[in-house]
N, C-alpha and C. Protein backbone atom coordinates (compact mmCIF):
# COMPACT_ATOMS: atom_id res chain seq x y z
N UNK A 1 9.73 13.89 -17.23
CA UNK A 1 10.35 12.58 -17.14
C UNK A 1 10.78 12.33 -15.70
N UNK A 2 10.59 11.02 -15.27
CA UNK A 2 10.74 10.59 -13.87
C UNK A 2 11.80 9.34 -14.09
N UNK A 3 12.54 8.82 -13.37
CA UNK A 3 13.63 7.83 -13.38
C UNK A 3 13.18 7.10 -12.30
N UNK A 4 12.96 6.04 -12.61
CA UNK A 4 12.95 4.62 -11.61
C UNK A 4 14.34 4.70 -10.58
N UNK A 5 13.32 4.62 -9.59
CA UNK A 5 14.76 4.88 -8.30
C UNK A 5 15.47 3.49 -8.39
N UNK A 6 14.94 2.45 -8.36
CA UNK A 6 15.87 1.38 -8.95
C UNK A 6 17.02 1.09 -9.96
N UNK A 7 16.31 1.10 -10.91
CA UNK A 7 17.34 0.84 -11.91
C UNK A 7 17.90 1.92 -13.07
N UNK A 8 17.46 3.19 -12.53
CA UNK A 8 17.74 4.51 -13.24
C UNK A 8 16.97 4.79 -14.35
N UNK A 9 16.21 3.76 -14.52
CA UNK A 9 15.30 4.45 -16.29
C UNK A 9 14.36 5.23 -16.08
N UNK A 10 14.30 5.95 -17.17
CA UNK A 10 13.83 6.95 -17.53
C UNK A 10 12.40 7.23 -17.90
N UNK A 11 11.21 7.56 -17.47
CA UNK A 11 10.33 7.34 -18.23
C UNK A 11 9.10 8.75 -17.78
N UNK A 12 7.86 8.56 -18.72
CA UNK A 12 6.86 9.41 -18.02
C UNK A 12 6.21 8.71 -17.50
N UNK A 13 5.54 9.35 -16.62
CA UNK A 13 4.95 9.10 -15.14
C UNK A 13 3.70 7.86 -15.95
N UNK A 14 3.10 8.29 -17.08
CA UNK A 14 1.86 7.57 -17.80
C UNK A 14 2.41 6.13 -18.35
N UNK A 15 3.89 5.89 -18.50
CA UNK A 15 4.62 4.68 -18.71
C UNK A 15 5.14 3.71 -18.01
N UNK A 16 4.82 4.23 -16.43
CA UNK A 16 5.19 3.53 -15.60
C UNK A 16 4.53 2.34 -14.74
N UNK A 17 5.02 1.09 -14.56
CA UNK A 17 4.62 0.03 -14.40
C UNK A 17 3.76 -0.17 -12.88
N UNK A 18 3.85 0.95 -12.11
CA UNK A 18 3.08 1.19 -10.90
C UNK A 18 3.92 2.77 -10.33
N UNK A 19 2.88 3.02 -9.30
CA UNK A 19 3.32 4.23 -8.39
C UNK A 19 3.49 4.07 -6.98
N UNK A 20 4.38 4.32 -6.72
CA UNK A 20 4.54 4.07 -4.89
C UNK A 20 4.69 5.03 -4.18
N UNK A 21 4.12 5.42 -3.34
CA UNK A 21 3.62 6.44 -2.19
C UNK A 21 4.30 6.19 -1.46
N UNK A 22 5.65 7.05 -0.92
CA UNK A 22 6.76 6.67 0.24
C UNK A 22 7.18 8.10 0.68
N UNK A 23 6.60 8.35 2.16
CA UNK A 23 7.10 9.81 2.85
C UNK A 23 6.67 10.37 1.66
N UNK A 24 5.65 10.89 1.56
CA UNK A 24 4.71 12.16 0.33
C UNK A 24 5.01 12.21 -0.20
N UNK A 25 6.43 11.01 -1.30
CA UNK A 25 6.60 11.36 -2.49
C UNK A 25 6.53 9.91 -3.27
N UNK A 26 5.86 10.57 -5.11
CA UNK A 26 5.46 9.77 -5.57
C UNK A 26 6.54 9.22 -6.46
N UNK A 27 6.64 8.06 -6.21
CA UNK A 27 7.75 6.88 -7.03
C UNK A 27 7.55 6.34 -8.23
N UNK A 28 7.81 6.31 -9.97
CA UNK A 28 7.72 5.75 -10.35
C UNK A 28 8.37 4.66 -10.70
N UNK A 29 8.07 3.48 -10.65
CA UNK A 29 8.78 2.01 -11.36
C UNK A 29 8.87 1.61 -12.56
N UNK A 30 9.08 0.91 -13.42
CA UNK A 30 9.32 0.56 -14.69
C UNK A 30 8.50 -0.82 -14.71
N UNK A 31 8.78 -1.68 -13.63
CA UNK A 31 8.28 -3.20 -13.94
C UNK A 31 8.63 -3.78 -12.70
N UNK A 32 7.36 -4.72 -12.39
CA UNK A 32 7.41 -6.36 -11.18
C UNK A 32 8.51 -5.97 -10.78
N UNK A 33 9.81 -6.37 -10.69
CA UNK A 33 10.97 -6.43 -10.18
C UNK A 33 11.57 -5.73 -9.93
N UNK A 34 11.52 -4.04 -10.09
CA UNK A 34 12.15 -3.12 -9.41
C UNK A 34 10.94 -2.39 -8.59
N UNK A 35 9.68 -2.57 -8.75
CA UNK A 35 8.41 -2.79 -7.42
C UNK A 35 8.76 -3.66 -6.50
N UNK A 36 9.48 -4.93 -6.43
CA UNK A 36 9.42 -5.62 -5.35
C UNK A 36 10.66 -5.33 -5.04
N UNK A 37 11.55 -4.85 -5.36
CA UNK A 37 13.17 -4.04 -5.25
C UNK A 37 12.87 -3.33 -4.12
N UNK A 38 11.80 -2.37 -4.71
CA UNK A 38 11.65 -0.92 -3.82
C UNK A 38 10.82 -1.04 -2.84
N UNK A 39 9.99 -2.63 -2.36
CA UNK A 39 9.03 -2.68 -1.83
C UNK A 39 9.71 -3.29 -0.14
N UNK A 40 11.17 -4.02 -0.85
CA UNK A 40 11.74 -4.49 0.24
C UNK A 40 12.60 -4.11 0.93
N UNK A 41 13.18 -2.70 0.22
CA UNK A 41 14.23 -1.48 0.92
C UNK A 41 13.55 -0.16 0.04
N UNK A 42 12.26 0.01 0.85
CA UNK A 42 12.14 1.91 -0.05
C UNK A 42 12.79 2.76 0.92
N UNK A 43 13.61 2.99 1.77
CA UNK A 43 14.38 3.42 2.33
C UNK A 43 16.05 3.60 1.92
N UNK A 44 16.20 2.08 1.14
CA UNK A 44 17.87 2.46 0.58
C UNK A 44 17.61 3.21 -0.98
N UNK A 45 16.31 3.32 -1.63
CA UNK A 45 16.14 3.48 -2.71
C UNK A 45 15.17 4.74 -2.89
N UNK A 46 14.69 5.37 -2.17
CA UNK A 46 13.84 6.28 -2.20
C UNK A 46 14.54 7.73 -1.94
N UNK A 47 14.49 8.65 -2.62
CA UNK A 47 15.36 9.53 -2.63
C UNK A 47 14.36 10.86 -3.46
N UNK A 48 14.10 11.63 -2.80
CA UNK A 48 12.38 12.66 -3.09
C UNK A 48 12.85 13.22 -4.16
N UNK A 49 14.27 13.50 -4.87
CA UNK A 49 14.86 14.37 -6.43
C UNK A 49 14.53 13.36 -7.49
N UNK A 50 13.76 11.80 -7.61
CA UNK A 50 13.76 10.88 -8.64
C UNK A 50 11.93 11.33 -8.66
N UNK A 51 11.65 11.26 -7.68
CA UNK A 51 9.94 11.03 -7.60
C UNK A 51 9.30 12.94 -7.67
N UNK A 52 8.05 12.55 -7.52
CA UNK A 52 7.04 13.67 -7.48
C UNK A 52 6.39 13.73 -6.38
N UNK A 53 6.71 15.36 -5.61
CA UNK A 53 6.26 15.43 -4.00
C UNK A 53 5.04 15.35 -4.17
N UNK A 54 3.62 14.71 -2.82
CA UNK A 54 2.86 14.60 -3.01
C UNK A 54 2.19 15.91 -2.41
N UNK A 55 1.10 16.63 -2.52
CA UNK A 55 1.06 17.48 -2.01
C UNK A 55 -0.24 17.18 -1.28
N UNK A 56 -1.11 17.91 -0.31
CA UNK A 56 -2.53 17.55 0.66
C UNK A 56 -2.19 16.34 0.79
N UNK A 57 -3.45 15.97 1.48
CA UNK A 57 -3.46 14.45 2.28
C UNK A 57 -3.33 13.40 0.68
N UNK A 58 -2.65 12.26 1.46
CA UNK A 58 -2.47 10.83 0.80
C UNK A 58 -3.50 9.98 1.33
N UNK A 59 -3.82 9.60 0.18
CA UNK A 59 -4.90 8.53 0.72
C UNK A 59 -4.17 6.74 0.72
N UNK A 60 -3.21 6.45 -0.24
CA UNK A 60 -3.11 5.25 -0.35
C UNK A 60 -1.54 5.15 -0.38
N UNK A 61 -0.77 4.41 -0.39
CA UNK A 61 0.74 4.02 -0.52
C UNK A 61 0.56 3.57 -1.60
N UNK A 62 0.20 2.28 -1.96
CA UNK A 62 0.20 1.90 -3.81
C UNK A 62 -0.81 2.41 -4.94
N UNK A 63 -0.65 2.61 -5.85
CA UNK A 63 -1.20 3.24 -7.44
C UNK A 63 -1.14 2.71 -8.21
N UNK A 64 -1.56 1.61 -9.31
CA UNK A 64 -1.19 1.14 -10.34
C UNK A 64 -1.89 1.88 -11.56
């Protein structure tokens, strides 16, 4: 289980409304509006203990 750095919910990674690639770690969101939350401060909201480190090279920042 992964928690939306936004709004704290809870979910698995396969339930989540997109993935965001920020400093090698992977973000999950819940929905539209805490994506565009995190899209306009992933710096006040990004915190690598909510997400999944990415490991080898990244190819992309967004995942849906």
């Amino acid at each position: 289980m992964f928690k939306d750095p936004v709004c704290g919910k809870r979910m698995n990674h396969g339930k989540a409304h997109i993935t965001i690639e920020y400093e090698r770690v992977a973000y999950y969101l819940c929905c539209p509006k805490c994506q565009a939350e995190f899209e306009r401060a992933p710096q006040r909201y990004a915190r690598p203990e909510l997400g999944r480190k990415i490991k080898g090279k990244s190819h992309s920042s967004y995942h849906r």
